[in-house]
C-alpha atoms as a PDB file:
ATOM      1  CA  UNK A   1      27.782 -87.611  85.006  1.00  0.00           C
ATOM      2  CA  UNK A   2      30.544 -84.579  85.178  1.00  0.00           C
ATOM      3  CA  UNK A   3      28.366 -82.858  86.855  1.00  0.00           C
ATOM      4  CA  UNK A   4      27.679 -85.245  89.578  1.00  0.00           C
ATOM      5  CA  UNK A   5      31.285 -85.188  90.268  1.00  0.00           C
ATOM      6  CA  UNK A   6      31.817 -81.733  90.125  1.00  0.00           C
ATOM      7  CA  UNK A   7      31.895 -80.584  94.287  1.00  0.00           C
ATOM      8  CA  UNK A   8      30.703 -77.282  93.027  1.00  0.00           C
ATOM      9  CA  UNK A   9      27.108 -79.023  92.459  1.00  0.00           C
ATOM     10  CA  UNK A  10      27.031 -81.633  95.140  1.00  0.00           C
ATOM     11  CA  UNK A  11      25.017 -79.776  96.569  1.00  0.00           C
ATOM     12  CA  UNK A  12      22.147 -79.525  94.329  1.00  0.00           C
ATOM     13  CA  UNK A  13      22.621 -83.121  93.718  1.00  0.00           C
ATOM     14  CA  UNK A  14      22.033 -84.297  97.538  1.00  0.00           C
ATOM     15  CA  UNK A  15      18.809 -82.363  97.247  1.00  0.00           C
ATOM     16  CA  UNK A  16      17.179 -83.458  94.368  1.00  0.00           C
ATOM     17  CA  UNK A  17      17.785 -87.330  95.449  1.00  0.00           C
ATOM     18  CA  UNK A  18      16.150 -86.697  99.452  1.00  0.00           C
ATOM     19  CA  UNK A  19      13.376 -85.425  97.854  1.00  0.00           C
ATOM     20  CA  UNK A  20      12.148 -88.287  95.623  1.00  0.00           C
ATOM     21  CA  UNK A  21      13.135 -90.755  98.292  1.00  0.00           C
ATOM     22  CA  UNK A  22       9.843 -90.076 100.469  1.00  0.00           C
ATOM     23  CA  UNK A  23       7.437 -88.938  98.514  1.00  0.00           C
ATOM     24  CA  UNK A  24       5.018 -92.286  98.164  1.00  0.00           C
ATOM     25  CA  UNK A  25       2.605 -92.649  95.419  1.00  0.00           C
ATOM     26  CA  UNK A  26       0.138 -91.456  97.858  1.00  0.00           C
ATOM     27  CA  UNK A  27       1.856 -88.017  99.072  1.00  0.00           C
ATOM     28  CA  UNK A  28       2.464 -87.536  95.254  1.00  0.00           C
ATOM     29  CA  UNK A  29      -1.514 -87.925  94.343  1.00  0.00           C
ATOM     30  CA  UNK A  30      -2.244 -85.406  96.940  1.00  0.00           C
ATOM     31  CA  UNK A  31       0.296 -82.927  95.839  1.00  0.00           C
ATOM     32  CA  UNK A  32      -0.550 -83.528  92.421  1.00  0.00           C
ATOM     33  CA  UNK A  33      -4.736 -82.970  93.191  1.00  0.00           C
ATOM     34  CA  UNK A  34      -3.079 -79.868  95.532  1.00  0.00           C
ATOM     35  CA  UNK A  35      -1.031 -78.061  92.385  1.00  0.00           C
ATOM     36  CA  UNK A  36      -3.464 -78.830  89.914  1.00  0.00           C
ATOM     37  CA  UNK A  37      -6.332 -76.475  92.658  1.00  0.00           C
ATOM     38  CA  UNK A  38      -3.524 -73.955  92.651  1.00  0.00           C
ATOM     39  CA  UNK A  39      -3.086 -73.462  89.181  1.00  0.00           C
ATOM     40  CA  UNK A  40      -6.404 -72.744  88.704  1.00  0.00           C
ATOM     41  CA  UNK A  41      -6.390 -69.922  91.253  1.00  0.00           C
ATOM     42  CA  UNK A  42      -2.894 -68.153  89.480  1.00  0.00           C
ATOM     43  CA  UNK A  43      -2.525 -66.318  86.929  1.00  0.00           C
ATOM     44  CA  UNK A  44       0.829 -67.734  85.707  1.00  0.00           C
ATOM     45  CA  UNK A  45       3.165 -70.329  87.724  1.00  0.00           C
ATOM     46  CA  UNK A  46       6.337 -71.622  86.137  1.00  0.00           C
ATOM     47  CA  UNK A  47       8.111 -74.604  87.820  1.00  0.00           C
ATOM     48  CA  UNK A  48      10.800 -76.273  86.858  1.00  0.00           C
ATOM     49  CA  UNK A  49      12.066 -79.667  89.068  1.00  0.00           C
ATOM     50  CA  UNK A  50      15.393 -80.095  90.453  1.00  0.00           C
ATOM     51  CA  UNK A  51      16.203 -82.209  88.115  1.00  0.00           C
ATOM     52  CA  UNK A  52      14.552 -80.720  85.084  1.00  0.00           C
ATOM     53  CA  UNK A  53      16.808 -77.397  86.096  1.00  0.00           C
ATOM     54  CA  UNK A  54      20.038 -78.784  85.962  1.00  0.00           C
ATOM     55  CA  UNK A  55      19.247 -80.810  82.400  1.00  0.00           C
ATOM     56  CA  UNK A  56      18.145 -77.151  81.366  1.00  0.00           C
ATOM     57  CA  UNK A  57      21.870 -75.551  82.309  1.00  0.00           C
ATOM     58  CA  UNK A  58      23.408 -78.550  81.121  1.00  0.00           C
ATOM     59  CA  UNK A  59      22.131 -78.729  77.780  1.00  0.00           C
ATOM     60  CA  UNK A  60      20.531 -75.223  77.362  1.00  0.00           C
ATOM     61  CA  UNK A  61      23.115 -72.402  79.435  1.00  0.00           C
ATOM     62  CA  UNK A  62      25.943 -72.805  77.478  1.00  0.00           C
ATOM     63  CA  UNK A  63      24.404 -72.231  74.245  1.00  0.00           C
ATOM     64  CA  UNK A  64      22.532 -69.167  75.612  1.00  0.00           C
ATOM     65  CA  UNK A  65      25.420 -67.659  77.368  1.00  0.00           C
ATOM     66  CA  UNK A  66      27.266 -67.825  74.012  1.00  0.00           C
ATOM     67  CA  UNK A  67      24.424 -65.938  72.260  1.00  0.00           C
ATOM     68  CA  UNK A  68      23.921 -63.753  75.425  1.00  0.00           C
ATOM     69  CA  UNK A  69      27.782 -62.980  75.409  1.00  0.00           C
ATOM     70  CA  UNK A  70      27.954 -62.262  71.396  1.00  0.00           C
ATOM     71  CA  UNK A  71      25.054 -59.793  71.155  1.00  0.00           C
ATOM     72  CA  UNK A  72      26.927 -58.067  74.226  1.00  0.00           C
ATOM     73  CA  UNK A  73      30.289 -58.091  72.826  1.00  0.00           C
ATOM     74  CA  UNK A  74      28.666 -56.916  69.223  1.00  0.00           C
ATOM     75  CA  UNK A  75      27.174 -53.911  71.256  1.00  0.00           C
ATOM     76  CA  UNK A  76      29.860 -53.212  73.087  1.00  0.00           C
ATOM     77  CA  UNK A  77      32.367 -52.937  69.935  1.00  0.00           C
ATOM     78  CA  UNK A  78      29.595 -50.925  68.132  1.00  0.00           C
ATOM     79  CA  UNK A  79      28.961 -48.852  71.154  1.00  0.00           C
ATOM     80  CA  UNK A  80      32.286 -48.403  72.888  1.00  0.00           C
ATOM     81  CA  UNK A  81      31.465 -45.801  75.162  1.00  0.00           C
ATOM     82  CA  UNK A  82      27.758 -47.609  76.392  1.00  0.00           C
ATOM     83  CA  UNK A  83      28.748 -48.451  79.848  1.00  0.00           C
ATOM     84  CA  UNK A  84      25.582 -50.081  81.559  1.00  0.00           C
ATOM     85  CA  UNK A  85      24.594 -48.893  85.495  1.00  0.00           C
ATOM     86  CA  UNK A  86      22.197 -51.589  85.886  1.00  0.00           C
ATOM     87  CA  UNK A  87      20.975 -54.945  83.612  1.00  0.00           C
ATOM     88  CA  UNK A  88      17.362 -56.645  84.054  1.00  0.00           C
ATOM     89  CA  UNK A  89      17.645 -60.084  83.063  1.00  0.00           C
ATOM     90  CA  UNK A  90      13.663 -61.048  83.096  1.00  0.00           C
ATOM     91  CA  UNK A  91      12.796 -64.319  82.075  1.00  0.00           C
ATOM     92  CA  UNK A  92      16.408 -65.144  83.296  1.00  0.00           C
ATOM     93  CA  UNK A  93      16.167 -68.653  84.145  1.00  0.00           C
ATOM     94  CA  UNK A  94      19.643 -69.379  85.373  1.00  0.00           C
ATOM     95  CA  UNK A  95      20.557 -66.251  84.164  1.00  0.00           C
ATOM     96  CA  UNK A  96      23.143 -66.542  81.427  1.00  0.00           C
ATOM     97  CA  UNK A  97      22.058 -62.751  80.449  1.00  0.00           C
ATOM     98  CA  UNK A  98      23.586 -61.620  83.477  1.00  0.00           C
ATOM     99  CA  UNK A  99      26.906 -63.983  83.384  1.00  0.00           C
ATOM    100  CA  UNK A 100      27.467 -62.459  79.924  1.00  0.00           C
ATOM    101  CA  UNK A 101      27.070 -58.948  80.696  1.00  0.00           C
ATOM    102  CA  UNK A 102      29.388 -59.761  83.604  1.00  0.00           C
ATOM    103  CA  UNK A 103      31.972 -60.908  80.820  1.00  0.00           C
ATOM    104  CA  UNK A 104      31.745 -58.185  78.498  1.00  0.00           C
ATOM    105  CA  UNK A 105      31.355 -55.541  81.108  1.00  0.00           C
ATOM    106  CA  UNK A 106      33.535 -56.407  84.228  1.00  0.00           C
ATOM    107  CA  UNK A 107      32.719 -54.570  87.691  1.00  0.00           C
ATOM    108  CA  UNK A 108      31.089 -51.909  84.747  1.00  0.00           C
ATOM    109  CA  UNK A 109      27.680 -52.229  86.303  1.00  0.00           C
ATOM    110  CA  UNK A 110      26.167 -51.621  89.739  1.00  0.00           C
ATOM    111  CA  UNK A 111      23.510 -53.104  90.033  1.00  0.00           C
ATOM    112  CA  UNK A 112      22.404 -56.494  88.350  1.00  0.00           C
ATOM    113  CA  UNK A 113      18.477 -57.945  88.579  1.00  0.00           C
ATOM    114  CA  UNK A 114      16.902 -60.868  87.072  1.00  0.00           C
ATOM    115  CA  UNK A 115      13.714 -61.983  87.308  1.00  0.00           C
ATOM    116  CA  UNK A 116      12.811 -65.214  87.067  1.00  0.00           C
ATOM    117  CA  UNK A 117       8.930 -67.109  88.279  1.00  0.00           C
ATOM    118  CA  UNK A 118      10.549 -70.539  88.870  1.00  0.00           C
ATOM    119  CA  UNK A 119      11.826 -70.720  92.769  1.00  0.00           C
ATOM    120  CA  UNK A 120      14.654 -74.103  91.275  1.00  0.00           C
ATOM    121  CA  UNK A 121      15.485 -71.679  88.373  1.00  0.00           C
ATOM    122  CA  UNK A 122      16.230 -68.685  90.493  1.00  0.00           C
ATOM    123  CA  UNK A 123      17.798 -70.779  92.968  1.00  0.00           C
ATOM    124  CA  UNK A 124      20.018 -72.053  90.092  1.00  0.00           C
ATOM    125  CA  UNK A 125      21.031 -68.473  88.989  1.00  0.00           C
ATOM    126  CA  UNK A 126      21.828 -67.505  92.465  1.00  0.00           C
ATOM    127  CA  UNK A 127      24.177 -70.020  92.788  1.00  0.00           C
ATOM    128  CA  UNK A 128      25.908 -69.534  89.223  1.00  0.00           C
ATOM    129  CA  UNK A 129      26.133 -65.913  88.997  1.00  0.00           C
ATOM    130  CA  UNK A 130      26.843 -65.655  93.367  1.00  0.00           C
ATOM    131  CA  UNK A 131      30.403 -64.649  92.058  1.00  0.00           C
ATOM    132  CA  UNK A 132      29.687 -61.887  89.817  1.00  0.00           C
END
């Protein structure tokens, strides 16, 4: 519910409600008989919903952020003088990796990449790390 009233994902919110709205049981058969052909022709396919993406960074981000952000901080205290050019985040999902490395290294690195198969989940980390 704070999210919902938070403007910051109002956005995200508008879209995951015009979807479902008209999408009939019939549309939904026929995308569900048109995913299930294309997963048989990929190798790997991740998707994650609209909706299923922002339960993940409501319940799951925070929590990995806070591991991200104390296995950074432990390396950077071990290892003052490791200043990082670049970070790969792969499997970033909404890429707490990256928001962390941000934290413990400010304007330190150059260049920042995460990779991430889900299109709602890279979405999602574009719009929470667009301000790193």
């Amino acid at each position: 519910a704070k999210m919902r009233k938070n403007p910051a994902f109002k956005d995200l919110f508008e879209n995951a409600s015009t979807m479902s709205s008209y999408l009939d049981d019939a549309t939904m058969r026929r995308l569900a008989v048109a995913l299930a052909e294309d997963r048989r022709h990929k190798l790997y396919q991740m998707f994650w919903s609209p909706e299923a993406a922002l339960t993940y960074v409501a319940h799951r981000y925070p929590a990995c952020w806070a591991t991200n952000l104390r296995v950074l901080y432990e390396l950077q205290r071990r290892a003052p003088d490791f200043k990082p050019k670049s970070v790969l985040d792969y499997g970033a999902g909404p890429a707490p990796g990256l928001a962390a490395a941000a934290e413990v290294w400010p304007n330190g690195f150059k260049q920042a990449v995460a990779i991430e198969p889900s299109e709602t989940m890279t979405q999602m980390g574009k719009y929470l790390t667009s301000d790193l």
